[in-house]
N, C-alpha and C. Protein backbone atom coordinates (compact mmCIF):
# COMPACT_ATOMS: atom_id res chain seq x y z
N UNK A 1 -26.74 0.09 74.56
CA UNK A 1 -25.65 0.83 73.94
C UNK A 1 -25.58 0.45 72.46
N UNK A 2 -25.43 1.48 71.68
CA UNK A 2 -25.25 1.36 70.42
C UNK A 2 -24.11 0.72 69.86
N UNK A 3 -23.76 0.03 68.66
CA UNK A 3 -22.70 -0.39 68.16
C UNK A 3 -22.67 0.45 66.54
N UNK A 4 -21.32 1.12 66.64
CA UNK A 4 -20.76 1.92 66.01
C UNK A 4 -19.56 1.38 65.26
N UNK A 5 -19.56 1.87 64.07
CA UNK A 5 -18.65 1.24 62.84
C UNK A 5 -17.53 2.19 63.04
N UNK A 6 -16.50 2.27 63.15
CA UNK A 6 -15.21 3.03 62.65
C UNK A 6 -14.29 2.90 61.97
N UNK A 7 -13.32 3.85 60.80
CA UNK A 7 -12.40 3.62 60.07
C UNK A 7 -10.96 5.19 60.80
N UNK A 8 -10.24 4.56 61.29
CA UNK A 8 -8.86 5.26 61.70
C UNK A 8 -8.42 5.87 60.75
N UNK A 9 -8.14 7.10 60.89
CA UNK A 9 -7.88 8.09 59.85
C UNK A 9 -6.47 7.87 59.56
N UNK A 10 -5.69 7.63 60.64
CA UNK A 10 -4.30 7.41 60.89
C UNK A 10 -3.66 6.09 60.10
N UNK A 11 -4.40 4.78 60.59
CA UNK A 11 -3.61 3.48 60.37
C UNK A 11 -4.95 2.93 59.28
N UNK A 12 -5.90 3.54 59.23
CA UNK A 12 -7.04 2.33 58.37
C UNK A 12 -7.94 2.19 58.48
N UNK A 13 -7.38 1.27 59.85
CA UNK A 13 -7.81 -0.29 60.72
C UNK A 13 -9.16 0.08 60.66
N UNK A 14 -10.57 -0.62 60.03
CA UNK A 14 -11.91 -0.89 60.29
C UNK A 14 -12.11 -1.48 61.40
N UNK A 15 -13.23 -1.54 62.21
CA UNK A 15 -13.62 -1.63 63.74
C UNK A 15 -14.84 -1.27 64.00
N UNK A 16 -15.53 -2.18 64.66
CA UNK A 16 -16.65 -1.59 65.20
C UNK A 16 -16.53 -1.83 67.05
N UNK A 17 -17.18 -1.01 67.90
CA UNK A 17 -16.87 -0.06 69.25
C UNK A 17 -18.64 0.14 69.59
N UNK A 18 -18.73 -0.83 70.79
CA UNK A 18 -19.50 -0.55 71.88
C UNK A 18 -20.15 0.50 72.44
N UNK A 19 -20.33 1.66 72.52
CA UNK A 19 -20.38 2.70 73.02
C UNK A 19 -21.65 3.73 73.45
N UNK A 20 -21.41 3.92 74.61
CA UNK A 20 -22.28 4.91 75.43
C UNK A 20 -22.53 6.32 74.25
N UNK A 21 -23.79 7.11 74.15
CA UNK A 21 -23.53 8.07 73.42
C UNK A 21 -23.12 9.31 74.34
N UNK A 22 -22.75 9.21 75.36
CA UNK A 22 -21.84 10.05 76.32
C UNK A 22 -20.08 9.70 76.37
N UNK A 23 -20.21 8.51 75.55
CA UNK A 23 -18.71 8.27 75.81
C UNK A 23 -17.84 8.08 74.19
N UNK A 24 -18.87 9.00 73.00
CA UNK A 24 -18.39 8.52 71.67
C UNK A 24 -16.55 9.32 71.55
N UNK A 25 -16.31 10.33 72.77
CA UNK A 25 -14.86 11.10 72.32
C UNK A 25 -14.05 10.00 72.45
N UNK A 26 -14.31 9.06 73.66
CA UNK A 26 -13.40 8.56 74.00
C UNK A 26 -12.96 7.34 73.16
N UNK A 27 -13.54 7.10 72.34
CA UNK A 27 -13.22 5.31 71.45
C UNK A 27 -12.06 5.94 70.82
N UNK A 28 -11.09 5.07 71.21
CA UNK A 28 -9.86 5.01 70.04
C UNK A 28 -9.64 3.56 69.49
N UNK A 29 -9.18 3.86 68.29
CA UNK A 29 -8.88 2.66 67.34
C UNK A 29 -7.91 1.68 68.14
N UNK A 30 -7.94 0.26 67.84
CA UNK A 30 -7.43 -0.52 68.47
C UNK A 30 -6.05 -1.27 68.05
N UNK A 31 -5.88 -0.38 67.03
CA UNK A 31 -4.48 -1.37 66.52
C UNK A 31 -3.24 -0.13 66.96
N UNK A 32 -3.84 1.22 66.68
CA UNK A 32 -2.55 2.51 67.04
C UNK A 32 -3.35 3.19 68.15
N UNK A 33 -4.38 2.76 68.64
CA UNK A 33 -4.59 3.91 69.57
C UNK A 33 -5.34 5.54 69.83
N UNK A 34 -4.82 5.55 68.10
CA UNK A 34 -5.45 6.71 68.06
C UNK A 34 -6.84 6.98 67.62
N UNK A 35 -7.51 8.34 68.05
CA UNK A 35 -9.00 8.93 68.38
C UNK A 35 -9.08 9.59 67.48
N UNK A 36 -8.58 9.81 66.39
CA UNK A 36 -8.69 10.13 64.97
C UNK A 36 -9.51 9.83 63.93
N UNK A 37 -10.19 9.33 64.64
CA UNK A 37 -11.55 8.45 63.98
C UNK A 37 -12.66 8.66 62.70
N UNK A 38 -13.77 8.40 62.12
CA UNK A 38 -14.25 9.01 61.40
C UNK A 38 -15.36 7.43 61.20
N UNK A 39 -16.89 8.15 61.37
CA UNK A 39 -17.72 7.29 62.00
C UNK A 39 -18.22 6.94 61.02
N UNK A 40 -18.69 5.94 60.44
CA UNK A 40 -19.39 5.26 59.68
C UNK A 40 -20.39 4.71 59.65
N UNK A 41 -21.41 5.02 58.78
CA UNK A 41 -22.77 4.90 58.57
C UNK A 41 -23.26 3.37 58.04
N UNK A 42 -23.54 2.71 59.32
CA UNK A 42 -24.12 1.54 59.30
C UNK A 42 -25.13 1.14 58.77
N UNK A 43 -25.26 -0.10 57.97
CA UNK A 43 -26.72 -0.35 57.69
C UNK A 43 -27.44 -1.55 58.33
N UNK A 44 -28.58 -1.24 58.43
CA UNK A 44 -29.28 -2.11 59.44
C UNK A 44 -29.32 -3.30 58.84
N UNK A 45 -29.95 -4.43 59.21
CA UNK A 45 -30.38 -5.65 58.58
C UNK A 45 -31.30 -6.07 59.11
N UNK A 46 -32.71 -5.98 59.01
CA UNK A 46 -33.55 -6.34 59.45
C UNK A 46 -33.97 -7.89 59.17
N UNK A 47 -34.43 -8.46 60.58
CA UNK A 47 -34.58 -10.13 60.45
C UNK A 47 -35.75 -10.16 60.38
N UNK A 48 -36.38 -11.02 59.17
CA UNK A 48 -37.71 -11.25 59.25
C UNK A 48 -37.61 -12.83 58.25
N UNK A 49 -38.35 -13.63 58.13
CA UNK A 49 -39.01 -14.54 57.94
C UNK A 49 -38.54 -14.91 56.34
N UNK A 50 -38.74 -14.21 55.70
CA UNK A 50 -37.77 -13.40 54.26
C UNK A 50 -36.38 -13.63 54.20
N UNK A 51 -36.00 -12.91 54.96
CA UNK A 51 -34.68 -12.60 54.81
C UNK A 51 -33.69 -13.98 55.00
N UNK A 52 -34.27 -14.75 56.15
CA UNK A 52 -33.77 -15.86 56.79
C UNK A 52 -33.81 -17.08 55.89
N UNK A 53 -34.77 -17.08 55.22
CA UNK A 53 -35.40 -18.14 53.81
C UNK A 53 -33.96 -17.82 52.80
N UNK A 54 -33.86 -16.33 52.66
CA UNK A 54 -32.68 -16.21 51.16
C UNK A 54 -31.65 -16.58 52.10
N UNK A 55 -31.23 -16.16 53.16
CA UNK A 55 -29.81 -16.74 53.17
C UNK A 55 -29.89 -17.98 53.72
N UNK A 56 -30.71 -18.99 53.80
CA UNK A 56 -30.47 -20.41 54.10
C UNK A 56 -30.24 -20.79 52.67
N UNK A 57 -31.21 -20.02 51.52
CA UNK A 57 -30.94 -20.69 50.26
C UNK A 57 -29.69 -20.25 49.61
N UNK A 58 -29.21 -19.10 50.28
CA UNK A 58 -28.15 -18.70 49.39
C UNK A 58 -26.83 -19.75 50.39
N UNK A 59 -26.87 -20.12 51.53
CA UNK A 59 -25.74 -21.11 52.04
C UNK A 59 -26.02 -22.81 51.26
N UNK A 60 -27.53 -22.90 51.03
CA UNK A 60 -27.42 -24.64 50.18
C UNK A 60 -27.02 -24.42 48.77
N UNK A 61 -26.88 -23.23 48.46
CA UNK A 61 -26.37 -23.08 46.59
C UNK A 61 -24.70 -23.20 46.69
N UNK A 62 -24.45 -22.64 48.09
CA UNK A 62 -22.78 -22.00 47.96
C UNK A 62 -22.48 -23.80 48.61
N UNK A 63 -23.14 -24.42 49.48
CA UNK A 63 -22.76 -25.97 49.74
C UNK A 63 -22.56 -26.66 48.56
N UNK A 64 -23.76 -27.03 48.42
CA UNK A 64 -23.93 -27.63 46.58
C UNK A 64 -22.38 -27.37 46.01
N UNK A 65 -22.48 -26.11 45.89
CA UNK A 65 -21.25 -26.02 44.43
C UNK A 65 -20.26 -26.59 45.23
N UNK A 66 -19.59 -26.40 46.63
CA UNK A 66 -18.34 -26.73 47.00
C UNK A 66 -18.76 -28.43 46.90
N UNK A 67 -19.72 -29.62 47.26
CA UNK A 67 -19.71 -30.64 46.92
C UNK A 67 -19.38 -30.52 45.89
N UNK A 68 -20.16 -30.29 44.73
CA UNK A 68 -20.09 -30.47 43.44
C UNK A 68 -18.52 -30.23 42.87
N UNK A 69 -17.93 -29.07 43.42
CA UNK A 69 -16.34 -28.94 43.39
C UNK A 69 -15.58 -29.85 43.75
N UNK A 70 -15.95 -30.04 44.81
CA UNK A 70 -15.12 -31.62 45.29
C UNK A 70 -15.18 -33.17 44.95
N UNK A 71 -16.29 -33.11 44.69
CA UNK A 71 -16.97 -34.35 43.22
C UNK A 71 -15.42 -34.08 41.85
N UNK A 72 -15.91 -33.29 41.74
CA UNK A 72 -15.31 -32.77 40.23
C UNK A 72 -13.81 -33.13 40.48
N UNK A 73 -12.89 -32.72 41.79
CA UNK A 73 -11.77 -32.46 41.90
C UNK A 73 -11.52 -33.86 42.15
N UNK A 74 -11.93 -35.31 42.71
CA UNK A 74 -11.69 -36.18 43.30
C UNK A 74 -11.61 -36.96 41.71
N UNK A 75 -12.62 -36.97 40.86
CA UNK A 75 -12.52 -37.35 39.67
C UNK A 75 -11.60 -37.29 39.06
N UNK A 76 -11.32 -36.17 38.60
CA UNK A 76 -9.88 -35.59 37.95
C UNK A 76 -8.60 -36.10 38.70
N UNK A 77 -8.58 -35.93 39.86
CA UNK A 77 -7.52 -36.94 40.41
C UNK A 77 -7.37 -38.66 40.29
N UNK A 78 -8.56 -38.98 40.24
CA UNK A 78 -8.16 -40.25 40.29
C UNK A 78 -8.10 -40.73 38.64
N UNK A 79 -8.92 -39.88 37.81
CA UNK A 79 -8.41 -40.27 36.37
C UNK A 79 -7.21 -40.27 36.05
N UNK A 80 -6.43 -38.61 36.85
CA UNK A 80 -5.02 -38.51 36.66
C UNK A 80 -3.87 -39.73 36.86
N UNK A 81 -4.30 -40.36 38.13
CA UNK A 81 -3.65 -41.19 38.82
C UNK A 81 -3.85 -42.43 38.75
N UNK A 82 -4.74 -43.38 37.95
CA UNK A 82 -5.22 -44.27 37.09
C UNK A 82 -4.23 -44.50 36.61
N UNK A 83 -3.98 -44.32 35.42
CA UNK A 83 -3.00 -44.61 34.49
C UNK A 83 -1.64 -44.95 35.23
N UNK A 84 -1.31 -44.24 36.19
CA UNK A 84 0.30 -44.53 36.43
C UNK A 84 0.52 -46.09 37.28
């Protein structure tokens, strides 16, 4: 079964919905209920060998900086708090 993106015409609410392609009338949105729907064009993400390499490197750049943030912030505090 396919997985299908939806945005509720009514309340908003974004959602994605399970669904049989015999059973696409029936999905209604999950916060009001309503089948007012309007389907949204998903994009794939294909996993390959590539892809898996950039986002390990793109999670040790976004680590790094939050150490490095927290380095920075522990400093500044205790310089602050030194003096008193």
């Amino acid at each position: 079964m396919p997985i299908y993106e939806y945005v509720c015409r009514g309340c908003r609410h974004h959602f994605e919905a399970l669904v049989r392609l015999s059973d696409t009338d029936t999905v209604a949105c999950p916060s009001c209920h309503s089948r007012d729907l309007e389907k949204l064009i998903s994009m794939f993400a294909p996993n390959s060998e590539g892809t898996q390499k950039k986002a390990l490197s793109s999670i040790q750049r976004a680590n790094a900086k939050v150490t490095l943030d927290k380095a920075v912030a522990e400093r500044d505090y205790d310089k602050a708090h030194r003096d008193e």
